[in-house]
N, C-alpha and C. Protein backbone atom coordinates (compact mmCIF):
# COMPACT_ATOMS: atom_id res chain seq x y z
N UNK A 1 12.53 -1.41 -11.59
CA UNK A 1 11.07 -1.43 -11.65
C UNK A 1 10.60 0.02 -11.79
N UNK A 2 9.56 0.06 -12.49
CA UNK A 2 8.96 1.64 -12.62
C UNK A 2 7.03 1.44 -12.57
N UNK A 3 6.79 2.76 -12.13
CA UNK A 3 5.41 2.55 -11.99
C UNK A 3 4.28 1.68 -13.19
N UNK A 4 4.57 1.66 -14.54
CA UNK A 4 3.99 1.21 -15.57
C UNK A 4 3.98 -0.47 -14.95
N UNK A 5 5.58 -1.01 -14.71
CA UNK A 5 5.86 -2.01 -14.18
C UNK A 5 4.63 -2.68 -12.71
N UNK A 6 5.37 -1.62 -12.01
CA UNK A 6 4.24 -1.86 -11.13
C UNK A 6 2.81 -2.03 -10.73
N UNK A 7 2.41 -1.41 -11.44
CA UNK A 7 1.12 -1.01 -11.75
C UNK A 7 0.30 -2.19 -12.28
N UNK A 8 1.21 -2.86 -13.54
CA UNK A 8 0.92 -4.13 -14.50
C UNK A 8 0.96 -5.70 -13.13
N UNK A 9 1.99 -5.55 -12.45
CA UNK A 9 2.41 -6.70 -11.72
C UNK A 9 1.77 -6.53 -10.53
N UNK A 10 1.31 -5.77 -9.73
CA UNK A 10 0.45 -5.46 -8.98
C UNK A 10 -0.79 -4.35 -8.68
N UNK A 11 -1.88 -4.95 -9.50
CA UNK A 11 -2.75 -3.57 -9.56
C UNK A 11 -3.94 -3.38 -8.65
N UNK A 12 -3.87 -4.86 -7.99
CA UNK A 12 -4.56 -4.40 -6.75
C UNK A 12 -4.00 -3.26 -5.47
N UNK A 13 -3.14 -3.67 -5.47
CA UNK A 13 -1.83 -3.13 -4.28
C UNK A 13 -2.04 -1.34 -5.13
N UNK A 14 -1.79 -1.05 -6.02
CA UNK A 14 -1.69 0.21 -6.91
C UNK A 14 -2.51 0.76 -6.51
N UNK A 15 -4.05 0.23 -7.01
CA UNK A 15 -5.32 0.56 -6.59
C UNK A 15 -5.71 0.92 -5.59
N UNK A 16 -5.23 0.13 -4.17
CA UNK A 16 -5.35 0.27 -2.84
C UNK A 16 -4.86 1.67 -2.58
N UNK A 17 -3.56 1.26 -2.81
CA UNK A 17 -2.61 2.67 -2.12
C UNK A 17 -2.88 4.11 -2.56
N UNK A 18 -3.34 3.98 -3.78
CA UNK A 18 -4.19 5.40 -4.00
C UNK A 18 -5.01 5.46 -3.83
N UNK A 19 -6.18 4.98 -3.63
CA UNK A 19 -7.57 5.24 -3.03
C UNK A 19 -7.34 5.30 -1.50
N UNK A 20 -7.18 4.67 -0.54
CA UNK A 20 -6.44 4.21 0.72
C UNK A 20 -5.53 5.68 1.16
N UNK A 21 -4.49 6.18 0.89
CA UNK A 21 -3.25 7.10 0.79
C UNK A 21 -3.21 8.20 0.03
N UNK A 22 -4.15 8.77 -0.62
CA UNK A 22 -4.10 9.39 -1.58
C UNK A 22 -3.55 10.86 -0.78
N UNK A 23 -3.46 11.96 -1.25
CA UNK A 23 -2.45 12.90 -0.70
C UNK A 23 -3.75 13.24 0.62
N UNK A 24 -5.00 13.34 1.00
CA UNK A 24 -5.67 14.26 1.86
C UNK A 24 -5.88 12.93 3.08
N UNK A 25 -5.38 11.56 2.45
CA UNK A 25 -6.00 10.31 3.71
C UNK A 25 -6.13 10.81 5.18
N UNK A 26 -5.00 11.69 5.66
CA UNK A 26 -4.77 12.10 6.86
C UNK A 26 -6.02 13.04 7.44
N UNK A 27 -7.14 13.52 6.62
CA UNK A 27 -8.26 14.51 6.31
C UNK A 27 -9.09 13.45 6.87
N UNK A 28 -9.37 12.68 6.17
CA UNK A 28 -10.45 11.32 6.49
C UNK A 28 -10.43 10.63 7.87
N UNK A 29 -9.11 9.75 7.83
CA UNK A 29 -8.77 8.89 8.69
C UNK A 29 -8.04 9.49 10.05
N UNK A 30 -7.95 9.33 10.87
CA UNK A 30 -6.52 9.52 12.29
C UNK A 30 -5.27 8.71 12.24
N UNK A 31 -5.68 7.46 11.21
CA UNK A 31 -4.17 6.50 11.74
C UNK A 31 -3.97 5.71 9.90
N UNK A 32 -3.21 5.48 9.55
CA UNK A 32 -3.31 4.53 8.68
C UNK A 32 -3.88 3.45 8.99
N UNK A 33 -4.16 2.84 10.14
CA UNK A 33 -4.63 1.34 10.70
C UNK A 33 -5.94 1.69 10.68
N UNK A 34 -6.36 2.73 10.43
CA UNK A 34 -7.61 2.92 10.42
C UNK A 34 -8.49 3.41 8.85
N UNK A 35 -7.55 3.98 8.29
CA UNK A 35 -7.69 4.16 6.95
C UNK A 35 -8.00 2.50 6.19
N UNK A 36 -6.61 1.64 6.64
CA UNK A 36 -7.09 0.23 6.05
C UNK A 36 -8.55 -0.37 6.53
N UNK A 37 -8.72 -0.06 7.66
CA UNK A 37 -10.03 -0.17 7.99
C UNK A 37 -11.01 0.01 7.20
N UNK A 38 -11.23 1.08 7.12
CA UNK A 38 -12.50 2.11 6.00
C UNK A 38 -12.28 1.02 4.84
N UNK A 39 -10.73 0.80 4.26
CA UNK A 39 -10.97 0.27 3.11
C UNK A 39 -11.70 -1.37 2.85
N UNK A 40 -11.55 -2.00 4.29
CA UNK A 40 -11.92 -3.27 4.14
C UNK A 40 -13.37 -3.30 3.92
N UNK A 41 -14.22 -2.35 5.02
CA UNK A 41 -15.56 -1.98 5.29
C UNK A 41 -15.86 -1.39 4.06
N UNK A 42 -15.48 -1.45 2.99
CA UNK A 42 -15.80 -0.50 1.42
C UNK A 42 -15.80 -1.69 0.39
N UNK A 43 -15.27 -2.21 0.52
CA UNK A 43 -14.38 -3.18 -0.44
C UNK A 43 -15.36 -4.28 -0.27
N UNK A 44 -15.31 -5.77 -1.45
CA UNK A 44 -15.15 -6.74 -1.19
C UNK A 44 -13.98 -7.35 -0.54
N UNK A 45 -14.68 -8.55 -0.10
CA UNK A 45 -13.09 -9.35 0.94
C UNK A 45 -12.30 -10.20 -0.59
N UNK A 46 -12.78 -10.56 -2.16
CA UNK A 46 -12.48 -10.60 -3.01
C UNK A 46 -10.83 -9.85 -3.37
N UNK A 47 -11.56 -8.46 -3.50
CA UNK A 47 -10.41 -7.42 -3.24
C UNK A 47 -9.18 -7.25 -2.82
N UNK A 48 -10.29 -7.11 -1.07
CA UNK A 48 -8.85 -7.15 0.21
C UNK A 48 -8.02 -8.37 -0.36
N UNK A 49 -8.37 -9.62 -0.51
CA UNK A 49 -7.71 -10.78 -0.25
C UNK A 49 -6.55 -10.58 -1.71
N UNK A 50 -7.05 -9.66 -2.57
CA UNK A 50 -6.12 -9.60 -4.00
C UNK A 50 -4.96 -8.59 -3.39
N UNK A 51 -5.49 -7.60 -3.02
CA UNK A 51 -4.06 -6.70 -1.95
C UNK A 51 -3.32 -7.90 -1.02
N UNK A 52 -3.99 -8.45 -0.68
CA UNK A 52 -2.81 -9.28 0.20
C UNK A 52 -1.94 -9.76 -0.17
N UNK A 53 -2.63 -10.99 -1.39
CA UNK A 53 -1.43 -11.25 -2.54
C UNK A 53 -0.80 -10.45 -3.18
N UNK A 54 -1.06 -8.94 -3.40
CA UNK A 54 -0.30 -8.30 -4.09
C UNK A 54 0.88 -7.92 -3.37
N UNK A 55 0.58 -7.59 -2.48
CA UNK A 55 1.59 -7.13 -1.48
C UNK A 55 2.67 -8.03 -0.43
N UNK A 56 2.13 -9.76 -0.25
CA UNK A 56 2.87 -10.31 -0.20
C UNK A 56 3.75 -10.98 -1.27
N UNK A 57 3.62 -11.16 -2.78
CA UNK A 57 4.45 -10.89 -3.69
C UNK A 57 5.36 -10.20 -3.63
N UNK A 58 4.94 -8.79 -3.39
CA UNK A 58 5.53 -7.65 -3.33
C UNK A 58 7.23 -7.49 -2.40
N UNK A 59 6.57 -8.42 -1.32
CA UNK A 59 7.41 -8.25 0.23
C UNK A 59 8.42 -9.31 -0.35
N UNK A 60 8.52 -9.99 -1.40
CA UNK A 60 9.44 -11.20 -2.01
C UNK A 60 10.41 -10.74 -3.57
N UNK A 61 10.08 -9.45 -3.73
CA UNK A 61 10.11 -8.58 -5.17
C UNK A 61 11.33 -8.24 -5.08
N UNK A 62 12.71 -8.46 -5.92
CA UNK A 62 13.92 -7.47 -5.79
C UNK A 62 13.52 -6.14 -6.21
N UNK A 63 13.31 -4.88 -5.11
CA UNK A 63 13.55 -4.15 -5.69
C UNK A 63 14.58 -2.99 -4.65
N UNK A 64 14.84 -2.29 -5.41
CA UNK A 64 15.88 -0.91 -4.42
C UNK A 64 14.84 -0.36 -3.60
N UNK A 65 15.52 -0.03 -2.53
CA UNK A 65 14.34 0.95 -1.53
C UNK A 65 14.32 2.01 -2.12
N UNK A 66 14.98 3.14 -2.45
CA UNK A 66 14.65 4.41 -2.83
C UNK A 66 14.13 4.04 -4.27
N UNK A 67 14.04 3.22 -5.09
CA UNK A 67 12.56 2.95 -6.17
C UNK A 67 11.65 2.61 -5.86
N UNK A 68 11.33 1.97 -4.75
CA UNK A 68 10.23 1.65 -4.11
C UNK A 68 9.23 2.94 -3.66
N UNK A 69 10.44 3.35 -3.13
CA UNK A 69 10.24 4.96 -2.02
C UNK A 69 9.37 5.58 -3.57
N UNK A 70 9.69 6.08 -4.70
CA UNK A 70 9.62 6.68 -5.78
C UNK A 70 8.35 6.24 -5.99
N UNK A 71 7.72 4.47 -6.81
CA UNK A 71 6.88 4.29 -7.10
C UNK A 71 6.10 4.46 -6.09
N UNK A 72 5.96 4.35 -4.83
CA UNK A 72 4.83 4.17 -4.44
C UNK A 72 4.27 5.64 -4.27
N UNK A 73 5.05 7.00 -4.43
CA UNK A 73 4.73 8.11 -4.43
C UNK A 73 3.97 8.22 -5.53
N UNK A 74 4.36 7.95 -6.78
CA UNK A 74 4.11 8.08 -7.85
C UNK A 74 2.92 7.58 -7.99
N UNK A 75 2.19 6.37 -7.99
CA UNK A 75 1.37 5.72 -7.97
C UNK A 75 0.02 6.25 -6.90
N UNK A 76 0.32 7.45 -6.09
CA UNK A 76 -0.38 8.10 -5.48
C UNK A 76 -0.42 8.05 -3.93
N UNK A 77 0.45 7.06 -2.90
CA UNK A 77 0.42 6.96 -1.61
C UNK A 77 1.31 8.05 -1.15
N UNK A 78 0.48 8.28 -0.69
CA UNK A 78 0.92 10.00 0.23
C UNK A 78 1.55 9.84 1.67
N UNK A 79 1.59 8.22 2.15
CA UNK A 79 1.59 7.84 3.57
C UNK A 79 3.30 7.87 3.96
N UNK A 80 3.86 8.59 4.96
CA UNK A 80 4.91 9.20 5.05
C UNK A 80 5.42 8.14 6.37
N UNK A 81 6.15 6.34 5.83
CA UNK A 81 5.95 5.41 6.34
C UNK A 81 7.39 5.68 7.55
N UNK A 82 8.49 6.79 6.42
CA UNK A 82 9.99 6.72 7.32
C UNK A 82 9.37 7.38 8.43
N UNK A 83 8.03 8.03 8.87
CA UNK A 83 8.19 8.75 10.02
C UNK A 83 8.03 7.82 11.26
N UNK A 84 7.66 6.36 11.23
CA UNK A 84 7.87 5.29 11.70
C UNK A 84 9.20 4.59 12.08
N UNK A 85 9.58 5.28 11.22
CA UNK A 85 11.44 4.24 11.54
C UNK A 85 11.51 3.11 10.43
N UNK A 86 11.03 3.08 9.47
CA UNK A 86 10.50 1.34 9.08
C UNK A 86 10.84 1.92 7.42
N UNK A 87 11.12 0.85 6.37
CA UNK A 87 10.87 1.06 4.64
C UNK A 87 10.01 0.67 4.44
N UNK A 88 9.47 1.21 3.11
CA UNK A 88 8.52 0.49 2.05
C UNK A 88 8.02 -0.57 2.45
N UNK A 89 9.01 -1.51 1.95
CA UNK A 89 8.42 -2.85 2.33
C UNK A 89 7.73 -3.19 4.00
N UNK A 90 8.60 -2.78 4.65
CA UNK A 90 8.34 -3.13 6.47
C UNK A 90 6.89 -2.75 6.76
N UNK A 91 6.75 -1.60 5.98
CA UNK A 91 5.31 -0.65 6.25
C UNK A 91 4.69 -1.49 5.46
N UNK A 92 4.69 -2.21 4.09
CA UNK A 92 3.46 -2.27 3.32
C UNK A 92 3.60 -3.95 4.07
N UNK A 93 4.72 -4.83 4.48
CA UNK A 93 3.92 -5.65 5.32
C UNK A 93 3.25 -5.16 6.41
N UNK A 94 3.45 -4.59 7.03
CA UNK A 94 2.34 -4.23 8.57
C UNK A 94 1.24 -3.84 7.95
N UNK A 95 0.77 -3.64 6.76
CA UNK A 95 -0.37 -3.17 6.25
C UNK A 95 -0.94 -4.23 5.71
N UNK A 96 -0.37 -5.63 5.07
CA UNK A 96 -0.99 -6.78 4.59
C UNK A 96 -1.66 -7.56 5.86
N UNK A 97 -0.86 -7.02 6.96
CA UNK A 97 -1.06 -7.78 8.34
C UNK A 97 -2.25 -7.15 8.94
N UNK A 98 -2.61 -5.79 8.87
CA UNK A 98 -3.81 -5.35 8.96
C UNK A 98 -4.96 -5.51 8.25
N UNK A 99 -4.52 -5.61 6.13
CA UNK A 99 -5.91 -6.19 5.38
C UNK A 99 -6.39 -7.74 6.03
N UNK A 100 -5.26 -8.63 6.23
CA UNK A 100 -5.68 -9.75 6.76
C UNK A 100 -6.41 -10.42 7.64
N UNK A 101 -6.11 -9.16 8.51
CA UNK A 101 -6.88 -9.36 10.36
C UNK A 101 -9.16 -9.80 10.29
């Protein structure tokens, strides 16, 4: 998978994570749980509810972790998820679990 890929197959999720993560989020927000916040309070629930599907797709997607690790840099999320203990995926579910709430 590569970002063009990604981007095409999930462009809500794309969309999110760079607006949401973009390299200064940590400037704005205190927590990522709170960054998703801002984004719900911005957004239609239209939206949110298209990240959810994007991202639970996503959580069902063969892909390699260190391509994952790659696109989602690429694509603009700045959010530094290994400092958690957790991958890609583990983090961007705990984050579908927060658009959802």
């Amino acid at each position: 998978m590569n970002v063009q890929f990604f981007k095409r197959m999930f462009p809500d999720a794309a969309y999110f994570l760079a607006v949401v993560f973009h390299q200064d989020w940590a400037e704005d927000f205190n927590s990522p749980a709170t960054a998703v916040r801002g984004f719900i309070d911005r957004e239609t629930a239209a939206l949110v509810k298209a990240v959810v599907s994007d991202l639970t797709r996503l959580e069902v997607t063969e892909v390699a972790s260190r391509d994952l690790d790659e696109i989602l840099l690429r694509v603009g999320c700045y959010y530094d998820y290994a400092q958690q203990g957790v991958s890609a995926k583990e983090w961007l579910k705990q984050v579908a679990g927060w658009l959802g709430q």
